[in-house]
PDB file of N, CA and C in Angstrom:
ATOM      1  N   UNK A   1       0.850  -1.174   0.000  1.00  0.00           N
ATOM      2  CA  UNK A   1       0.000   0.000   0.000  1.00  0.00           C
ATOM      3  C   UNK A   1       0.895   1.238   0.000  1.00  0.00           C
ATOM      4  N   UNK A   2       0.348   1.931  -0.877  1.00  0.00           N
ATOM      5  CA  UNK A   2       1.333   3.307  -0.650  1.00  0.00           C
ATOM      6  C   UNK A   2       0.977   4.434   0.320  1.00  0.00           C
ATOM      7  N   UNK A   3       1.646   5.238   0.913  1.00  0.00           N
ATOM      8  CA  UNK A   3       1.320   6.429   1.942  1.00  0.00           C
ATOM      9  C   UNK A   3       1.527   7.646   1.151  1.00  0.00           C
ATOM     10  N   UNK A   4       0.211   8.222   1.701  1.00  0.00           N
ATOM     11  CA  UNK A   4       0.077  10.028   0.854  1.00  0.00           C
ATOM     12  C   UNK A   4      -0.132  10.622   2.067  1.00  0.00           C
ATOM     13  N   UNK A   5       0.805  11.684   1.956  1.00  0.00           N
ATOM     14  CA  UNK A   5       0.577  12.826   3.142  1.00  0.00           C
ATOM     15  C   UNK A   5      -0.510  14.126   2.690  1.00  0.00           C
ATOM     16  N   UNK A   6      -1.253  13.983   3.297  1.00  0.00           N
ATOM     17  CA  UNK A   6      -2.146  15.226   3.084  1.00  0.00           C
ATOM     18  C   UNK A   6      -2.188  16.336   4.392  1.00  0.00           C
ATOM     19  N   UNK A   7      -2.579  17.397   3.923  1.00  0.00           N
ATOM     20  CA  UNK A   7      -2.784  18.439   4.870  1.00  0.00           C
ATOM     21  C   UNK A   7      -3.829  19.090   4.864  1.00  0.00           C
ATOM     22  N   UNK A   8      -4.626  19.093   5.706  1.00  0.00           N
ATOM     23  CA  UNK A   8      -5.560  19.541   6.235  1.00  0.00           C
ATOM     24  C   UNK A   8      -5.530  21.195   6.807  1.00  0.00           C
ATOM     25  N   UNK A   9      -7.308  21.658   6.650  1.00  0.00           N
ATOM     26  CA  UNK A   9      -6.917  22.576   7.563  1.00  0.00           C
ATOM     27  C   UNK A   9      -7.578  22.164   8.923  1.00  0.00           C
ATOM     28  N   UNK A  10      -7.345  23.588   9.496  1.00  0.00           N
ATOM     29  CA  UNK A  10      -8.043  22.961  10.873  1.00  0.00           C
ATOM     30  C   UNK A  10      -9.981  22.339  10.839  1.00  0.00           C
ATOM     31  N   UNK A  11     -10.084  23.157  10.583  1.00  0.00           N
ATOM     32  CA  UNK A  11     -12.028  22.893  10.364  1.00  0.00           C
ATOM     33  C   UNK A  11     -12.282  21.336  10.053  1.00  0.00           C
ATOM     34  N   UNK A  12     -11.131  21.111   9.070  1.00  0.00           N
ATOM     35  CA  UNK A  12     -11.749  20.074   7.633  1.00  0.00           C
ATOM     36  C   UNK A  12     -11.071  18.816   8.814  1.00  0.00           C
ATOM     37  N   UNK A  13     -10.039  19.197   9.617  1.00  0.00           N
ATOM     38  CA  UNK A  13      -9.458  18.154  10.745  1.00  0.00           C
ATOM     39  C   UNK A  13     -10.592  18.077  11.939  1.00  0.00           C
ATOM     40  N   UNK A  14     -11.119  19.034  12.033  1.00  0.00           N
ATOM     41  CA  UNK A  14     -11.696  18.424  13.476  1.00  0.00           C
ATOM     42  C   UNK A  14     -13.006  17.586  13.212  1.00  0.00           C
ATOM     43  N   UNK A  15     -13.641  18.148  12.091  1.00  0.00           N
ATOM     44  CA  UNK A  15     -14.690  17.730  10.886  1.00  0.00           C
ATOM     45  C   UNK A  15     -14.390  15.770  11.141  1.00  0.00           C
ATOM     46  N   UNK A  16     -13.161  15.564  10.595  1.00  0.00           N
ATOM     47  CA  UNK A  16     -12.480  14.126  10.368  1.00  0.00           C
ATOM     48  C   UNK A  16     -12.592  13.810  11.833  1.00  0.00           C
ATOM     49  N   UNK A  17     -12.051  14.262  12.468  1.00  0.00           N
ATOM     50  CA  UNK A  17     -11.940  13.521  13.613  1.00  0.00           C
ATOM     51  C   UNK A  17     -12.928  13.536  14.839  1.00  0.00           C
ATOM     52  N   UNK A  18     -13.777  14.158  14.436  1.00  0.00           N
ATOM     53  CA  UNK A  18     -15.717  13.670  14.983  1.00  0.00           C
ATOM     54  C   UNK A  18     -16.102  12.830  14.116  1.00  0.00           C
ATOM     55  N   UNK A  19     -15.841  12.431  12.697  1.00  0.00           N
ATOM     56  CA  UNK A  19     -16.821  11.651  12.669  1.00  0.00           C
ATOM     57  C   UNK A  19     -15.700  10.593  12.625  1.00  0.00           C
ATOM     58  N   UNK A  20     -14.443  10.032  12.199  1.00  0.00           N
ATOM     59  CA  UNK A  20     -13.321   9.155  11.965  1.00  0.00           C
ATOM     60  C   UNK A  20     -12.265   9.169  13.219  1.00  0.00           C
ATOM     61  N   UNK A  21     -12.614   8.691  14.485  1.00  0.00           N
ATOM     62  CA  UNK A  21     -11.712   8.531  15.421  1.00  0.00           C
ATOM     63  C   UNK A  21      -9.923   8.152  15.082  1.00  0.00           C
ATOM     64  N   UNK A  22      -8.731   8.693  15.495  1.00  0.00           N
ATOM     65  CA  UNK A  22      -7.667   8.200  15.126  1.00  0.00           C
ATOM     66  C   UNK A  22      -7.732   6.639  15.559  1.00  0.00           C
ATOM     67  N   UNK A  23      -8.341   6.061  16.634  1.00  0.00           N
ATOM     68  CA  UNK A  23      -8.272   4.756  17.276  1.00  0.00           C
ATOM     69  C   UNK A  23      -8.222   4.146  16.504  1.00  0.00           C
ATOM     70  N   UNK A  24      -7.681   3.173  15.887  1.00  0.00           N
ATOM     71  CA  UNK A  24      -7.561   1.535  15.396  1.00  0.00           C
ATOM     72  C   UNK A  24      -7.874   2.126  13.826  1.00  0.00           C
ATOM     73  N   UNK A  25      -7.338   2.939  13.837  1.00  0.00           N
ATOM     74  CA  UNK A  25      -7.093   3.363  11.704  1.00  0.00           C
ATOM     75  C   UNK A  25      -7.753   3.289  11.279  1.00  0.00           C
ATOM     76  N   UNK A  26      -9.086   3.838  12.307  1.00  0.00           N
ATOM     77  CA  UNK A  26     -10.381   4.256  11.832  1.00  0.00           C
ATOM     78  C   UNK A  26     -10.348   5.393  10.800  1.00  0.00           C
ATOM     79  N   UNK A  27      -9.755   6.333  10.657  1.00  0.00           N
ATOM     80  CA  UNK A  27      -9.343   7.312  10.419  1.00  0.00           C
ATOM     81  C   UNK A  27      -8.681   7.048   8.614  1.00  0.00           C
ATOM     82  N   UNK A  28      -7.897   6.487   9.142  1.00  0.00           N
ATOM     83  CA  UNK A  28      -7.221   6.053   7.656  1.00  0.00           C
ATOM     84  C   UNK A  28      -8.199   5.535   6.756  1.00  0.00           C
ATOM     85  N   UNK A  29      -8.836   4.260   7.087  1.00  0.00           N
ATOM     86  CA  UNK A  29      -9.874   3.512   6.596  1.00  0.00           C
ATOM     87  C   UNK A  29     -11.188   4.400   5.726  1.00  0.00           C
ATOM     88  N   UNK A  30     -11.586   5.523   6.757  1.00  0.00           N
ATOM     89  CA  UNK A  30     -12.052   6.637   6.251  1.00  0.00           C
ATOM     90  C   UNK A  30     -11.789   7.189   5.579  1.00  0.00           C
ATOM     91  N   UNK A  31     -10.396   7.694   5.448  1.00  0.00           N
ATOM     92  CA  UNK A  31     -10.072   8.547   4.270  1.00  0.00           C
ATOM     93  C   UNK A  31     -10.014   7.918   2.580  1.00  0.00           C
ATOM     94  N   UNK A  32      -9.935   6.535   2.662  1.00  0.00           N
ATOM     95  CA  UNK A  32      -9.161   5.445   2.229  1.00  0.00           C
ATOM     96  C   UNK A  32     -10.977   5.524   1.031  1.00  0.00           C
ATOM     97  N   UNK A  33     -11.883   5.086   1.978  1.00  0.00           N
ATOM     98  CA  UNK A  33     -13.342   4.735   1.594  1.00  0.00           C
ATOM     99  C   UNK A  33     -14.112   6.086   0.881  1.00  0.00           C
ATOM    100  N   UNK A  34     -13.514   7.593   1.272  1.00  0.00           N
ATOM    101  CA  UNK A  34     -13.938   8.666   1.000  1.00  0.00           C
ATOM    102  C   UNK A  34     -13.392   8.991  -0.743  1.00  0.00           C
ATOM    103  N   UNK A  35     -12.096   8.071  -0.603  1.00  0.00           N
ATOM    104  CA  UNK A  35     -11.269   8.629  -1.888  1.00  0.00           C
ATOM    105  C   UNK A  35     -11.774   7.517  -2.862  1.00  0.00           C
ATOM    106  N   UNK A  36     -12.346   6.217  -2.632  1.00  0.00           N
ATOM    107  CA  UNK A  36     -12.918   5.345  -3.519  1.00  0.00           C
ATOM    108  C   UNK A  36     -14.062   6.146  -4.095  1.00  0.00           C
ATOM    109  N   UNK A  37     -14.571   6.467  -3.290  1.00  0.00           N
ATOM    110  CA  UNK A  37     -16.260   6.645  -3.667  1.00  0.00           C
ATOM    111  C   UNK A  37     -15.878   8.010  -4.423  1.00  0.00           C
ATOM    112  N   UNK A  38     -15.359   9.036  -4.215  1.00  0.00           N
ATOM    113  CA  UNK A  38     -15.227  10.174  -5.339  1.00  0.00           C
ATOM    114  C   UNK A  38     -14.590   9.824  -6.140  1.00  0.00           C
ATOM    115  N   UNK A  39     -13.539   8.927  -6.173  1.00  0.00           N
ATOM    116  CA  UNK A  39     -12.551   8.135  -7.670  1.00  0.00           C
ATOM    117  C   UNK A  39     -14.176   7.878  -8.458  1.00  0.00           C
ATOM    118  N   UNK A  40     -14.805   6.623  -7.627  1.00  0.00           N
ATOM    119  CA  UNK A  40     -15.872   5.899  -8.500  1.00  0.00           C
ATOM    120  C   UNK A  40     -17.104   7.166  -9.027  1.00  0.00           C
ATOM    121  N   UNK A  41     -17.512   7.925  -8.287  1.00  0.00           N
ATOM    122  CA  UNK A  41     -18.226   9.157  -8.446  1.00  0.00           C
ATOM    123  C   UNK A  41     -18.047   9.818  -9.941  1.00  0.00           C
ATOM    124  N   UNK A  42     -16.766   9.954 -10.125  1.00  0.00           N
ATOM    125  CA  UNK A  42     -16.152  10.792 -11.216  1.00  0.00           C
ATOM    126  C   UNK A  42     -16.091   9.938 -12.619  1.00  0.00           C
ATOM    127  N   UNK A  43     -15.686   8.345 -12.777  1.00  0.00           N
ATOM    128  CA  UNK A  43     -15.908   7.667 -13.734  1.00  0.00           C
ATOM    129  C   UNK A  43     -17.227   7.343 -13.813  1.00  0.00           C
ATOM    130  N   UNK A  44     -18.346   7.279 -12.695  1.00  0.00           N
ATOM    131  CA  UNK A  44     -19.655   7.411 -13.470  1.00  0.00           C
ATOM    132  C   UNK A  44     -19.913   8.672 -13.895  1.00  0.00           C
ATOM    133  N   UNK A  45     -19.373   9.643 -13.547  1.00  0.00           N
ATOM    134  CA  UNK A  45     -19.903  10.894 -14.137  1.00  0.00           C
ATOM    135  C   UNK A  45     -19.317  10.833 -15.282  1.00  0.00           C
ATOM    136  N   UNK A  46     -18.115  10.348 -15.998  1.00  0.00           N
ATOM    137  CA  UNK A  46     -17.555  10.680 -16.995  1.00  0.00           C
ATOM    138  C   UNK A  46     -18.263   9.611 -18.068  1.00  0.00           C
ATOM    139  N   UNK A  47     -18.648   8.537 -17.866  1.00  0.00           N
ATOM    140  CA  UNK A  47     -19.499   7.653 -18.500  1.00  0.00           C
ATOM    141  C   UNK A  47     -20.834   7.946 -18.544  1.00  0.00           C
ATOM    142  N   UNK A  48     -21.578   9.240 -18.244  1.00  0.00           N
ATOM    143  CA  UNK A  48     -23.056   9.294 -18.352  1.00  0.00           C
ATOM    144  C   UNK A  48     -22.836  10.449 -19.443  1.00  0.00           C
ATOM    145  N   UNK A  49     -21.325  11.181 -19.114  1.00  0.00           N
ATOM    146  CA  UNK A  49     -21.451  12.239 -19.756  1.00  0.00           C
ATOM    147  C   UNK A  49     -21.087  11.431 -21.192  1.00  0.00           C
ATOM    148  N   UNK A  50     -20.656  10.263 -21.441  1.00  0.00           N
ATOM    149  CA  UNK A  50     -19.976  10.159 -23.043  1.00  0.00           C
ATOM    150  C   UNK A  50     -21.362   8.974 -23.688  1.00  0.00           C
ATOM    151  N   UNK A  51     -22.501   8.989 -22.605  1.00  0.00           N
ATOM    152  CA  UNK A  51     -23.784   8.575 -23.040  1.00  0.00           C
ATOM    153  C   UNK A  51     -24.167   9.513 -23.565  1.00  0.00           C
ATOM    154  N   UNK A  52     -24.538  10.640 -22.727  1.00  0.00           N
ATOM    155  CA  UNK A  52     -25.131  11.915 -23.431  1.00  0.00           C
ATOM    156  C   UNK A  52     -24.744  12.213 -24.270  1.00  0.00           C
ATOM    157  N   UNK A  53     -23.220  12.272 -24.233  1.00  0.00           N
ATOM    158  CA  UNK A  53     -22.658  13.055 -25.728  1.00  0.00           C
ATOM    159  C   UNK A  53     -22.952  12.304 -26.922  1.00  0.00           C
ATOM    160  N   UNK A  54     -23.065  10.933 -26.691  1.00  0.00           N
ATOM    161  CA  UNK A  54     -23.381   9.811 -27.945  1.00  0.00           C
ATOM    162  C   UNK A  54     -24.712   9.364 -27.312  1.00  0.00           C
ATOM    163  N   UNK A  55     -25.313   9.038 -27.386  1.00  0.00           N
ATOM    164  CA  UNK A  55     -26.567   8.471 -26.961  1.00  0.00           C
ATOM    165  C   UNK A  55     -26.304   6.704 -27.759  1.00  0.00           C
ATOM    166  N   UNK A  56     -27.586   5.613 -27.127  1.00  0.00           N
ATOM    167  CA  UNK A  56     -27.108   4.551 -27.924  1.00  0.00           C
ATOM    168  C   UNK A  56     -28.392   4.846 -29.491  1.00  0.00           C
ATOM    169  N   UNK A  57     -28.046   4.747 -30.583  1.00  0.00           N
ATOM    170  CA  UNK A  57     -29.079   4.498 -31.547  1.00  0.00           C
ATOM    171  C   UNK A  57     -30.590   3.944 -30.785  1.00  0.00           C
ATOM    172  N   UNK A  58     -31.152   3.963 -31.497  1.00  0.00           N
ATOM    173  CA  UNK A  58     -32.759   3.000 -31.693  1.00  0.00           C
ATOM    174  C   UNK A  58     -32.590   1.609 -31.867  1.00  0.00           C
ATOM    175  N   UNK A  59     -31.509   1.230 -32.880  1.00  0.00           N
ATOM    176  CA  UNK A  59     -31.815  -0.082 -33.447  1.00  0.00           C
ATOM    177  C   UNK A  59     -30.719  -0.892 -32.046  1.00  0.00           C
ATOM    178  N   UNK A  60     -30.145   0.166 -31.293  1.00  0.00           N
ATOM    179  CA  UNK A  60     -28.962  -0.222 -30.180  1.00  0.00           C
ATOM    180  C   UNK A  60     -29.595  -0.845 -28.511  1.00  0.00           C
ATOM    181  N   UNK A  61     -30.453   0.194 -28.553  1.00  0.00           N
ATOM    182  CA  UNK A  61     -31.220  -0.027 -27.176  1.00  0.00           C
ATOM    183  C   UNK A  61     -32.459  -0.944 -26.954  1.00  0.00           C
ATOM    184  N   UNK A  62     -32.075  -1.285 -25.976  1.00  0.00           N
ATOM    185  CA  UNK A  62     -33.073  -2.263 -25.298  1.00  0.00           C
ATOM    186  C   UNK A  62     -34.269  -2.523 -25.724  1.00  0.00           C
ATOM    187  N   UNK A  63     -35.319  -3.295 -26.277  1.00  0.00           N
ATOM    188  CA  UNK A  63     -36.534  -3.252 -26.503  1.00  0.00           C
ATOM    189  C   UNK A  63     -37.186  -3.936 -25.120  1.00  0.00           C
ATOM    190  N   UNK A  64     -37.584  -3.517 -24.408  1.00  0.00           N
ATOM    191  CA  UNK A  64     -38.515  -3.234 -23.346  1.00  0.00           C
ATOM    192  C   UNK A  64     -40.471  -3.527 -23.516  1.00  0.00           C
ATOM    193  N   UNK A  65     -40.366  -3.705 -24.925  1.00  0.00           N
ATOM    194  CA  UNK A  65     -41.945  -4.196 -25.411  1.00  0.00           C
ATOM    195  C   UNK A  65     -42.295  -5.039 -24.815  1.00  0.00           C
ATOM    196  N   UNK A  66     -41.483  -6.233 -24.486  1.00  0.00           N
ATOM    197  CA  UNK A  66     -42.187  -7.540 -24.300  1.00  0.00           C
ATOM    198  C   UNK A  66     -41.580  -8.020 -23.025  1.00  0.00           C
ATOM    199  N   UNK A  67     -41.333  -7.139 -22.001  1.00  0.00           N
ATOM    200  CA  UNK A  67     -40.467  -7.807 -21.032  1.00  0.00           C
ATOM    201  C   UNK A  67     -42.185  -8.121 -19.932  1.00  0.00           C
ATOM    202  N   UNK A  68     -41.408  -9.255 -19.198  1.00  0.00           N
ATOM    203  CA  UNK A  68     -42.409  -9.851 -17.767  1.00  0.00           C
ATOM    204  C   UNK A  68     -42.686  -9.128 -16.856  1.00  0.00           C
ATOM    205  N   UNK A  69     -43.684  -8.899 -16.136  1.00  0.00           N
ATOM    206  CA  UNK A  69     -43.884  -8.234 -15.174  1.00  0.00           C
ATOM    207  C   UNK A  69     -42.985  -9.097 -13.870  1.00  0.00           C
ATOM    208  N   UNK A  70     -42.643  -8.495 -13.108  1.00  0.00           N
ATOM    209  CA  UNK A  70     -41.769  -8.453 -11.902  1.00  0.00           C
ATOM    210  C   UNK A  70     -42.811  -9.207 -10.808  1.00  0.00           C
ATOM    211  N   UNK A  71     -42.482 -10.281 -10.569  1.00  0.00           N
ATOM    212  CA  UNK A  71     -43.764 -10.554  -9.464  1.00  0.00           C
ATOM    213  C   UNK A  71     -42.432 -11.496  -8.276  1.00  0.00           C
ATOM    214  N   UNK A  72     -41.784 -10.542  -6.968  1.00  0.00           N
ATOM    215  CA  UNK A  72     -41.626 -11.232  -6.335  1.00  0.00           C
ATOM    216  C   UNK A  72     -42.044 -12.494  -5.358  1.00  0.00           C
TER     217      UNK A  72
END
């Protein structure tokens, strides 16, 4: 695993450390789970945007005419 030093300010630190205790790398784990989810955030955003920009054709998308009703 690699180590990144970041710096904080104060606000955005005390912010972290109410809700991400330093105890047992709670903290790390947090930061760790915060930076997945905006990594993943940003490639769905960049994949809705290159839908929009292309859309799929008519003859491309789903036909939905004849699908089953859902009966759990």
């Amino acid at each position: 695993m690699k180590a990144l030093l970041v710096h904080l300010d104060d606000s955005t630190f005390q912010g972290l450390a109410r809700v991400a205790p330093a105890a047992n790398r709670r903290r790390s784990q947090f930061v760790r789970e915060a930076i997945r989810r905006a990594v993943r955030e940003a490639e769905y955003a960049r994949i809705r945007e290159a839908y929009r920009a292309t859309p799929d054709s008519e003859s491309e998308a789903d036909d939905w005419s004849t699908a089953e009703e859902y009966k759990p």
